[in-house]
PDB file of N, CA and C in Angstrom:
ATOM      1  N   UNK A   1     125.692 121.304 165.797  1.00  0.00           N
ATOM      2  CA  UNK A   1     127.070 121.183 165.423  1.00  0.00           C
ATOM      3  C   UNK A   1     127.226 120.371 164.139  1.00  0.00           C
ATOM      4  N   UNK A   2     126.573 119.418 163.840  1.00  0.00           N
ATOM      5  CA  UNK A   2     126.584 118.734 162.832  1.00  0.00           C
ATOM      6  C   UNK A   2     125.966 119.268 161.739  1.00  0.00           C
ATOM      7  N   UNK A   3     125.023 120.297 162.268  1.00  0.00           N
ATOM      8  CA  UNK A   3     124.384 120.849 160.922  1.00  0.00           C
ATOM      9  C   UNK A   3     125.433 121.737 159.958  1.00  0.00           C
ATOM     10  N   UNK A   4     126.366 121.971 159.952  1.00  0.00           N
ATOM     11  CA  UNK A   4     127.263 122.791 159.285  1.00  0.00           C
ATOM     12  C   UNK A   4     128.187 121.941 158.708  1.00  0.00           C
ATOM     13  N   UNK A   5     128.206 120.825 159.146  1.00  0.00           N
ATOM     14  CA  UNK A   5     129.110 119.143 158.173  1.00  0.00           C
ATOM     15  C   UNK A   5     128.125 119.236 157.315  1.00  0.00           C
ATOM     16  N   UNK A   6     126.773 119.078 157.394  1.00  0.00           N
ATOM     17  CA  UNK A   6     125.996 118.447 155.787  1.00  0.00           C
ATOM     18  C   UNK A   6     126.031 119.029 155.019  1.00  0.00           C
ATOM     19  N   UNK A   7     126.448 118.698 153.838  1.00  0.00           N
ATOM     20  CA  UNK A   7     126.941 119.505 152.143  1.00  0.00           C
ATOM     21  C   UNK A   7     125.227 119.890 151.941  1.00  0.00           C
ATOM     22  N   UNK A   8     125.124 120.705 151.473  1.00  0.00           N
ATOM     23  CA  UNK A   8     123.705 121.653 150.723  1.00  0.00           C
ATOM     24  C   UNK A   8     123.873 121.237 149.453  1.00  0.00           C
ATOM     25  N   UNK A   9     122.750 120.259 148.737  1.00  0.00           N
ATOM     26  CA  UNK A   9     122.370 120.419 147.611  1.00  0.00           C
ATOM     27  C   UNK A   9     122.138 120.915 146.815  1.00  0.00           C
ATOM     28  N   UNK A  10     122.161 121.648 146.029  1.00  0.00           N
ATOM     29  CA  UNK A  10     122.242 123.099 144.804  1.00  0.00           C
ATOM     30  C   UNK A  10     121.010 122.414 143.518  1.00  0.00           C
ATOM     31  N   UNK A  11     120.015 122.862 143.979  1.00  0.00           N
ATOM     32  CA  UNK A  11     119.011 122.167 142.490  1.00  0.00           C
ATOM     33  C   UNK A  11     118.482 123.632 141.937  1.00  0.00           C
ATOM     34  N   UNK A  12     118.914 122.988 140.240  1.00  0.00           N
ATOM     35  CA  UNK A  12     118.329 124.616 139.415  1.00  0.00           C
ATOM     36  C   UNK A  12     117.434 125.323 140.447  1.00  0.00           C
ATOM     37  N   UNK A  13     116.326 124.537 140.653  1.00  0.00           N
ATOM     38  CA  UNK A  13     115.025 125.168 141.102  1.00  0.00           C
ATOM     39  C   UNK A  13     115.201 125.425 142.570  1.00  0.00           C
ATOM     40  N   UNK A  14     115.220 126.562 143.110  1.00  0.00           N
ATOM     41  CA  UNK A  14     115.133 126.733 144.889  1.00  0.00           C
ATOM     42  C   UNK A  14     113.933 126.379 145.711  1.00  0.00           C
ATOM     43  N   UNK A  15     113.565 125.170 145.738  1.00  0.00           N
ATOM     44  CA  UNK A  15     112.271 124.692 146.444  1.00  0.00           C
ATOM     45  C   UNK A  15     112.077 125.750 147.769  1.00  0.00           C
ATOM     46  N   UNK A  16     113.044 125.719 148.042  1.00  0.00           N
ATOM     47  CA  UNK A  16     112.741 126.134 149.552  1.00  0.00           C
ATOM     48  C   UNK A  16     111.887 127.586 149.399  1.00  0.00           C
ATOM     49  N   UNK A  17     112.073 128.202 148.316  1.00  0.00           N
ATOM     50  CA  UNK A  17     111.142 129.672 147.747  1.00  0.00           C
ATOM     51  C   UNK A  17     109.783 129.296 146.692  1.00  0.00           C
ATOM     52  N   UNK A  18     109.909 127.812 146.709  1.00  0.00           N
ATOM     53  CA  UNK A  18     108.512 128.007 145.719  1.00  0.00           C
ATOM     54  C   UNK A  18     107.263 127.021 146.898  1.00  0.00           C
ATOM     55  N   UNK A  19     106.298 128.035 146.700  1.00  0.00           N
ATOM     56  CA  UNK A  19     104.933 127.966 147.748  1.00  0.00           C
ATOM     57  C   UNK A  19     104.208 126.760 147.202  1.00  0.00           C
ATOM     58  N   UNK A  20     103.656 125.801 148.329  1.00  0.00           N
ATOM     59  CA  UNK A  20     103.226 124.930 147.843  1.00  0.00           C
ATOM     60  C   UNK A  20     101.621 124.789 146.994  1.00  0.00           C
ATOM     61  N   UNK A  21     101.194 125.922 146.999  1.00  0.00           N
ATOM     62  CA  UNK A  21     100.306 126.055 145.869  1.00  0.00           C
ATOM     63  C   UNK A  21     100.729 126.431 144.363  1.00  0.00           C
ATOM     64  N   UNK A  22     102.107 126.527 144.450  1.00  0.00           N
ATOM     65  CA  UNK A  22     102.442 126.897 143.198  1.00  0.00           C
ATOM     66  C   UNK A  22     102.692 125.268 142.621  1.00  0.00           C
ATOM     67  N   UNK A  23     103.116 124.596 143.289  1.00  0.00           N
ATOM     68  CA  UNK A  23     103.480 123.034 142.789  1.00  0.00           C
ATOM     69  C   UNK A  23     102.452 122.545 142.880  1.00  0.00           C
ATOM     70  N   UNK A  24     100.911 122.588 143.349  1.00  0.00           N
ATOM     71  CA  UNK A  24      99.380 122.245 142.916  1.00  0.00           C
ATOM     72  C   UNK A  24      99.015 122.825 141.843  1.00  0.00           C
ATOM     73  N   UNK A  25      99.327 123.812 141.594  1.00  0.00           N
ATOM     74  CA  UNK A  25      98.819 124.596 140.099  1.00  0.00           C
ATOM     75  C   UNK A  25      99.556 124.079 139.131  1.00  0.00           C
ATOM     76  N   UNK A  26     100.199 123.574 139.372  1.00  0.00           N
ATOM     77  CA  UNK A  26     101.860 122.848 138.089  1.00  0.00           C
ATOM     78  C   UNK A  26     101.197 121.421 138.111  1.00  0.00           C
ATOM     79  N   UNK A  27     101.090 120.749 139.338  1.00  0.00           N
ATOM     80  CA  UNK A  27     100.370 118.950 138.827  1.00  0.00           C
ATOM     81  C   UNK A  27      99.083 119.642 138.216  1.00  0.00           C
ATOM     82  N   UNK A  28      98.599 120.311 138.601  1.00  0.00           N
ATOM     83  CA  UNK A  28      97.125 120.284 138.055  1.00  0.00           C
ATOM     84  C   UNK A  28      96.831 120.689 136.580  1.00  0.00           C
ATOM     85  N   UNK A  29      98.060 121.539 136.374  1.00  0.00           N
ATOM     86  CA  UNK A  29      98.128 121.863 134.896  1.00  0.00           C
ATOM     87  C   UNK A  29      98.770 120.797 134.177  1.00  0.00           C
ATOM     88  N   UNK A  30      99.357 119.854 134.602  1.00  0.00           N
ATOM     89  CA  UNK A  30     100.406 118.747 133.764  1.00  0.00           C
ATOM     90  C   UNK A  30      99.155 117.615 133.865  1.00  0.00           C
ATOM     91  N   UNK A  31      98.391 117.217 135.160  1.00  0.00           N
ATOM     92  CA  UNK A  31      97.252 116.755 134.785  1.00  0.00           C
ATOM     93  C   UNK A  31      96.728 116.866 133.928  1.00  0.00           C
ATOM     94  N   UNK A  32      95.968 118.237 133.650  1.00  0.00           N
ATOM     95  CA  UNK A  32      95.303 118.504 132.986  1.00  0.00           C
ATOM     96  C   UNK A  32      95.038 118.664 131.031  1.00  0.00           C
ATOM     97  N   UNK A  33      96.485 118.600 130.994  1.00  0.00           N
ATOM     98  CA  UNK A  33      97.038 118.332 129.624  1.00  0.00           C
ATOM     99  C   UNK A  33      97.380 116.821 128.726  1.00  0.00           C
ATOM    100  N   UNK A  34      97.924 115.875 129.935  1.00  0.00           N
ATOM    101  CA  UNK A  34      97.599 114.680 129.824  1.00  0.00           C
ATOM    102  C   UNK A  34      95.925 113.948 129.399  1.00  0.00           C
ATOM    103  N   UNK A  35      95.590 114.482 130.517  1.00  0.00           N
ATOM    104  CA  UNK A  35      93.791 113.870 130.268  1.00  0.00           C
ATOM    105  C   UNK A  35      93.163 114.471 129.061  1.00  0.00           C
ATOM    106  N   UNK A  36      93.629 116.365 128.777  1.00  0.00           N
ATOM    107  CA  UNK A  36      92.781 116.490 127.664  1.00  0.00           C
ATOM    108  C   UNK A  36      93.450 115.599 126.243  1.00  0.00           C
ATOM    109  N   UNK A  37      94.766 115.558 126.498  1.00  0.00           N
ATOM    110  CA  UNK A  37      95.703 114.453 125.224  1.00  0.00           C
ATOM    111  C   UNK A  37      94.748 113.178 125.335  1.00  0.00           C
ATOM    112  N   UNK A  38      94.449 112.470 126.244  1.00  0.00           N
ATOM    113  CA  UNK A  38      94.253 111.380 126.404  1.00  0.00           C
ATOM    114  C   UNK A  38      92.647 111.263 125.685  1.00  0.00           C
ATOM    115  N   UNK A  39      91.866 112.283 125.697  1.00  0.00           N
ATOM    116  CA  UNK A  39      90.916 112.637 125.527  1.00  0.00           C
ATOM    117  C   UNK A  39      90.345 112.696 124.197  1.00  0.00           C
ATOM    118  N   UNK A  40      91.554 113.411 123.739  1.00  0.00           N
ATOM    119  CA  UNK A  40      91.221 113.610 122.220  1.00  0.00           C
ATOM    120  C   UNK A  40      91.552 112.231 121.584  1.00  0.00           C
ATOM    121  N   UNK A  41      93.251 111.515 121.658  1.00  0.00           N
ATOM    122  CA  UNK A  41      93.373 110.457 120.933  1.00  0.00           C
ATOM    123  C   UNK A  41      92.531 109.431 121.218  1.00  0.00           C
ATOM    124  N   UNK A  42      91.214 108.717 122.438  1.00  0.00           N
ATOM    125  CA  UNK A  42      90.513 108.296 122.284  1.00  0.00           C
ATOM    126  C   UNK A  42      89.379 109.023 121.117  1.00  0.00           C
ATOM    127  N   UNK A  43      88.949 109.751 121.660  1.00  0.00           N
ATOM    128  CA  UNK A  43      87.938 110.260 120.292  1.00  0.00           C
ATOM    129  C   UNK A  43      88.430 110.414 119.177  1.00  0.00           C
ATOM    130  N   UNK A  44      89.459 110.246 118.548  1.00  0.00           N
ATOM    131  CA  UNK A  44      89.892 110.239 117.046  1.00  0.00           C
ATOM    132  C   UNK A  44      89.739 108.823 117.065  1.00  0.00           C
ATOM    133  N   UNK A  45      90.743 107.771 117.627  1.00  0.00           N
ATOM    134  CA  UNK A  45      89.898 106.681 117.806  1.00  0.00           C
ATOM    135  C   UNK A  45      88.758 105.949 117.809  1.00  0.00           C
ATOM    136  N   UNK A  46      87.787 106.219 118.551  1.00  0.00           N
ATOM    137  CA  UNK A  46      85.914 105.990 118.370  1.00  0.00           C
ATOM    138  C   UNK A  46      85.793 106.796 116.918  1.00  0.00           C
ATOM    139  N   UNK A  47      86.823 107.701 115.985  1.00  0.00           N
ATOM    140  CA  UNK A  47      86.028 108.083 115.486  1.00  0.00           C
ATOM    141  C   UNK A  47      86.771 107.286 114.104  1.00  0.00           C
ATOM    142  N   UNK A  48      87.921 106.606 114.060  1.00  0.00           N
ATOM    143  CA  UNK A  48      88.023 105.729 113.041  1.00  0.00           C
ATOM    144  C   UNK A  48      87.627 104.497 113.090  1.00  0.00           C
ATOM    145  N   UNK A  49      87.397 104.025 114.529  1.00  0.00           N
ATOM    146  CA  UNK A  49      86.480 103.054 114.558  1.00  0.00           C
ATOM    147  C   UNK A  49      85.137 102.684 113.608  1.00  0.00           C
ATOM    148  N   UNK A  50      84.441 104.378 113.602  1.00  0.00           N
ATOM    149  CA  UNK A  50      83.218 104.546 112.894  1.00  0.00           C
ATOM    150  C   UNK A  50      83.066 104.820 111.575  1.00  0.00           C
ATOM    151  N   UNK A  51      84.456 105.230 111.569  1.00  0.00           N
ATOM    152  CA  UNK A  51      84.432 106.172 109.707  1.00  0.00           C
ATOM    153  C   UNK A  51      85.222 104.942 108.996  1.00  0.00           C
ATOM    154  N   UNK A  52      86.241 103.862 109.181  1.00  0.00           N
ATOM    155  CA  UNK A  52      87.103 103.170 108.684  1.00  0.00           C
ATOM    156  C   UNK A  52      86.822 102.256 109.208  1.00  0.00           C
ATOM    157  N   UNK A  53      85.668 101.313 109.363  1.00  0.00           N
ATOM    158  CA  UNK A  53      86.217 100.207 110.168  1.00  0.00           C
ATOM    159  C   UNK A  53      86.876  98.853 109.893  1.00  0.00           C
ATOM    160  N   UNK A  54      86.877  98.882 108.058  1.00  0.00           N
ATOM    161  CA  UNK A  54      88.026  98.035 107.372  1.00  0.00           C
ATOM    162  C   UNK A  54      89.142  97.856 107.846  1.00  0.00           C
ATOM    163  N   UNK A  55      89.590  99.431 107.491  1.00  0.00           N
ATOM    164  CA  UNK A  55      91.214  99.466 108.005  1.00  0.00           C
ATOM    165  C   UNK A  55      91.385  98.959 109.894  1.00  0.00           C
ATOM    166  N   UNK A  56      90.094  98.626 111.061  1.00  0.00           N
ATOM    167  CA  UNK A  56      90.834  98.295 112.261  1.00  0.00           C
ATOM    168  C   UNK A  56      90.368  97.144 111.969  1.00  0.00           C
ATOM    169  N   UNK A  57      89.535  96.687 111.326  1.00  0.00           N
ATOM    170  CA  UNK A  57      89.314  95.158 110.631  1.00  0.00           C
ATOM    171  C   UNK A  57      90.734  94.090 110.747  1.00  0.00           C
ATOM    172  N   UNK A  58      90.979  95.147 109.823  1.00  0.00           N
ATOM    173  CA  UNK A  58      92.584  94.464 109.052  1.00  0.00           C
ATOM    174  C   UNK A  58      93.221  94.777 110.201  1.00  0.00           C
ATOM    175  N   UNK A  59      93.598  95.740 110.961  1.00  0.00           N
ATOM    176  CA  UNK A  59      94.675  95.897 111.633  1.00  0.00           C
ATOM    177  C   UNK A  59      94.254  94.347 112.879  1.00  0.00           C
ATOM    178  N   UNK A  60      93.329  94.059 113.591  1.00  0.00           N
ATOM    179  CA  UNK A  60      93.155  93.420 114.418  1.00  0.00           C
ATOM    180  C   UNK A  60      93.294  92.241 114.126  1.00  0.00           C
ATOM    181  N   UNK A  61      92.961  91.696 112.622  1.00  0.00           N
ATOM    182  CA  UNK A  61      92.900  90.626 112.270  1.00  0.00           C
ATOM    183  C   UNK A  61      94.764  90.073 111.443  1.00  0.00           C
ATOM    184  N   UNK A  62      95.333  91.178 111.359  1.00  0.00           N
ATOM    185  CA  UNK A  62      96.553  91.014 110.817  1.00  0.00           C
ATOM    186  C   UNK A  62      97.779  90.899 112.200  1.00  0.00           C
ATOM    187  N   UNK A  63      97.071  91.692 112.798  1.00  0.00           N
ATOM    188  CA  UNK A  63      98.215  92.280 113.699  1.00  0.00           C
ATOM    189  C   UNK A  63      99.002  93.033 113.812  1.00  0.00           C
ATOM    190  N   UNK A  64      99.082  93.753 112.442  1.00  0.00           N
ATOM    191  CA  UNK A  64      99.719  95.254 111.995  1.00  0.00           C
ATOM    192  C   UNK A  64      98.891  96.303 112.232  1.00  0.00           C
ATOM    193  N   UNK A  65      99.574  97.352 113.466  1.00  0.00           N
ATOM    194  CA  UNK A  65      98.689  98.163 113.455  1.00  0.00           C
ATOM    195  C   UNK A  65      99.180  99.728 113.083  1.00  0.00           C
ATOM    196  N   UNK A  66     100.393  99.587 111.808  1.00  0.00           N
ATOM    197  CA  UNK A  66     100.811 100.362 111.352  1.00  0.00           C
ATOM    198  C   UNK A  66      99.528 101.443 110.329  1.00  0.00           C
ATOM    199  N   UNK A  67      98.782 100.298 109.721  1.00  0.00           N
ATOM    200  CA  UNK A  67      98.307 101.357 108.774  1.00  0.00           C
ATOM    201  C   UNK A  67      97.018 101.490 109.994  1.00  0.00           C
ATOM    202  N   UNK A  68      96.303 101.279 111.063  1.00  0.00           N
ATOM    203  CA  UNK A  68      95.380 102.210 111.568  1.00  0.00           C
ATOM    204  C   UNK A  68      96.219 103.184 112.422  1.00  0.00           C
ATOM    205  N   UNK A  69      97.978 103.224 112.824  1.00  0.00           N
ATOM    206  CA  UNK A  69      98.353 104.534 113.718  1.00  0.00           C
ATOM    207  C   UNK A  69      98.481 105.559 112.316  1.00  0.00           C
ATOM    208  N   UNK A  70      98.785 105.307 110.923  1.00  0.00           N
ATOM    209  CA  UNK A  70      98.613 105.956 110.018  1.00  0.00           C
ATOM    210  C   UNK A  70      97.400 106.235 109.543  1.00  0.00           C
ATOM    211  N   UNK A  71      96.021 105.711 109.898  1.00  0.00           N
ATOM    212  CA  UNK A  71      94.204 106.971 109.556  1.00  0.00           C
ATOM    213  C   UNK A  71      94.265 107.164 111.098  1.00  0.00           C
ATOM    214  N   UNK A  72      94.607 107.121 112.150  1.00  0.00           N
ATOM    215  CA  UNK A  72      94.706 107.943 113.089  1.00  0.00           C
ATOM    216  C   UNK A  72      95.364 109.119 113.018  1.00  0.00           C
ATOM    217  N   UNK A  73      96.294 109.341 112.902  1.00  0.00           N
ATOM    218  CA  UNK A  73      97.661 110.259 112.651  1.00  0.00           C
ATOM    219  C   UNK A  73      96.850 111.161 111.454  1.00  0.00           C
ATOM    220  N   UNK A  74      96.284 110.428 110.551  1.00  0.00           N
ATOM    221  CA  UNK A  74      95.878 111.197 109.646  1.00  0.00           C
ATOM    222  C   UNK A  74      94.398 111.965 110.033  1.00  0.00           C
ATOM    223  N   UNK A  75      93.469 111.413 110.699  1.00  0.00           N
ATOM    224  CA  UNK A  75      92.057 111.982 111.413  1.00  0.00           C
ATOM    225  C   UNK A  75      92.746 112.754 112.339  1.00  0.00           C
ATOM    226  N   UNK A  76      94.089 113.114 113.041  1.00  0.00           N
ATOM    227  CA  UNK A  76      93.792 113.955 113.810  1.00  0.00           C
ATOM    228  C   UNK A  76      94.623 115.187 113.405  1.00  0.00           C
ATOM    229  N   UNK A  77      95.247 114.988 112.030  1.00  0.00           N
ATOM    230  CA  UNK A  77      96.206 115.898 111.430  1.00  0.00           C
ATOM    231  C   UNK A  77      94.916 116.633 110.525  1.00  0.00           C
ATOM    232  N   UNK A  78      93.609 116.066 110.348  1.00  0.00           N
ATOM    233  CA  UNK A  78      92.626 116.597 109.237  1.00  0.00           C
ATOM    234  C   UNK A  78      92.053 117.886 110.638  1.00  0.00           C
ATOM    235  N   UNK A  79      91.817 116.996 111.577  1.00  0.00           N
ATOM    236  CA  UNK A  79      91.027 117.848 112.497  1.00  0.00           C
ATOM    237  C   UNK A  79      91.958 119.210 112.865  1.00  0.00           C
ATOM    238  N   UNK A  80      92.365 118.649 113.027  1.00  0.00           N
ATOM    239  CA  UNK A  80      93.604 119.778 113.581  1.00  0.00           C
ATOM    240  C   UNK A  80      93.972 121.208 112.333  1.00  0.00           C
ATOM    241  N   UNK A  81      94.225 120.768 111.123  1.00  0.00           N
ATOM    242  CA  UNK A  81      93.927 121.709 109.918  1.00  0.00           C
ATOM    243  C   UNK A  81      92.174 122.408 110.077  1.00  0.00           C
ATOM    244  N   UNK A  82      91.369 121.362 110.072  1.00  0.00           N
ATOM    245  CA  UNK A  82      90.047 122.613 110.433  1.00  0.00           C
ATOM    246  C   UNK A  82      89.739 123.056 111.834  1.00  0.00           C
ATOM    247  N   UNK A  83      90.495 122.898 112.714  1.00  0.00           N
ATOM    248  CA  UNK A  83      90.554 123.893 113.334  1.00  0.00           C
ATOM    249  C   UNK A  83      91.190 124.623 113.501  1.00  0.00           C
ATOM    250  N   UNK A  84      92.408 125.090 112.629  1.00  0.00           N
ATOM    251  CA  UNK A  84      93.079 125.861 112.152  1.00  0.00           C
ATOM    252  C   UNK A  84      92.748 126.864 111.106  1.00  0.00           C
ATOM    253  N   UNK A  85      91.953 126.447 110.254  1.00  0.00           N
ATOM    254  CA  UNK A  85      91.352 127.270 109.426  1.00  0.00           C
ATOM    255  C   UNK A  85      90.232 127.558 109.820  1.00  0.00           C
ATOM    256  N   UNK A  86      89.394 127.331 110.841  1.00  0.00           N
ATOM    257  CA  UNK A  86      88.362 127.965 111.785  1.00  0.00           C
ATOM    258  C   UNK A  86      88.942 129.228 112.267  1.00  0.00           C
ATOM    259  N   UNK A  87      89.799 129.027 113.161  1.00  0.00           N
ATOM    260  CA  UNK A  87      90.090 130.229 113.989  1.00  0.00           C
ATOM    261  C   UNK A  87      90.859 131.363 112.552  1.00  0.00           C
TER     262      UNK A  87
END
């Protein structure tokens, strides 16, 4: 009797029709995009560590770490152009 008093929630998405392997394939893909992100901006990282290590010199010792997110930004905007002109 009471079940016909409770107001029904209306969300874009109709959970009640999406299978719960479909919402494992969705974390696992949102996982999976995170970690490979996470993945790469460490290795551009280790890799200005190795190629610049003035500029994290300065950044650590200044405390500005404007100009190493700028040869980061820039090592992964270079990489990203050759592998663009790869494919």
């Amino acid at each position: 009797m009471a079940s016909h008093l409770a107001a029904r929630v209306h969300l874009p998405v109709d959970l009640e029709n999406v299978k719960p392997m479909r919402l494992q394939r969705l974390s696992l893909s949102l996982f999976g995009a995170i970690a490979a992100a996470s993945v790469v901006l460490a290795m551009a990282t280790v890799w200005l560590f190795l190629t610049n290590p003035v500029t994290v010199a300065n950044a650590v010792n200044e405390g500005d770490v404007s100009p190493l997110i700028r040869d980061l930004a820039d090592a992964l905007f270079t990489a990203l152009r050759s592998l663009l002109r790869y494919l």
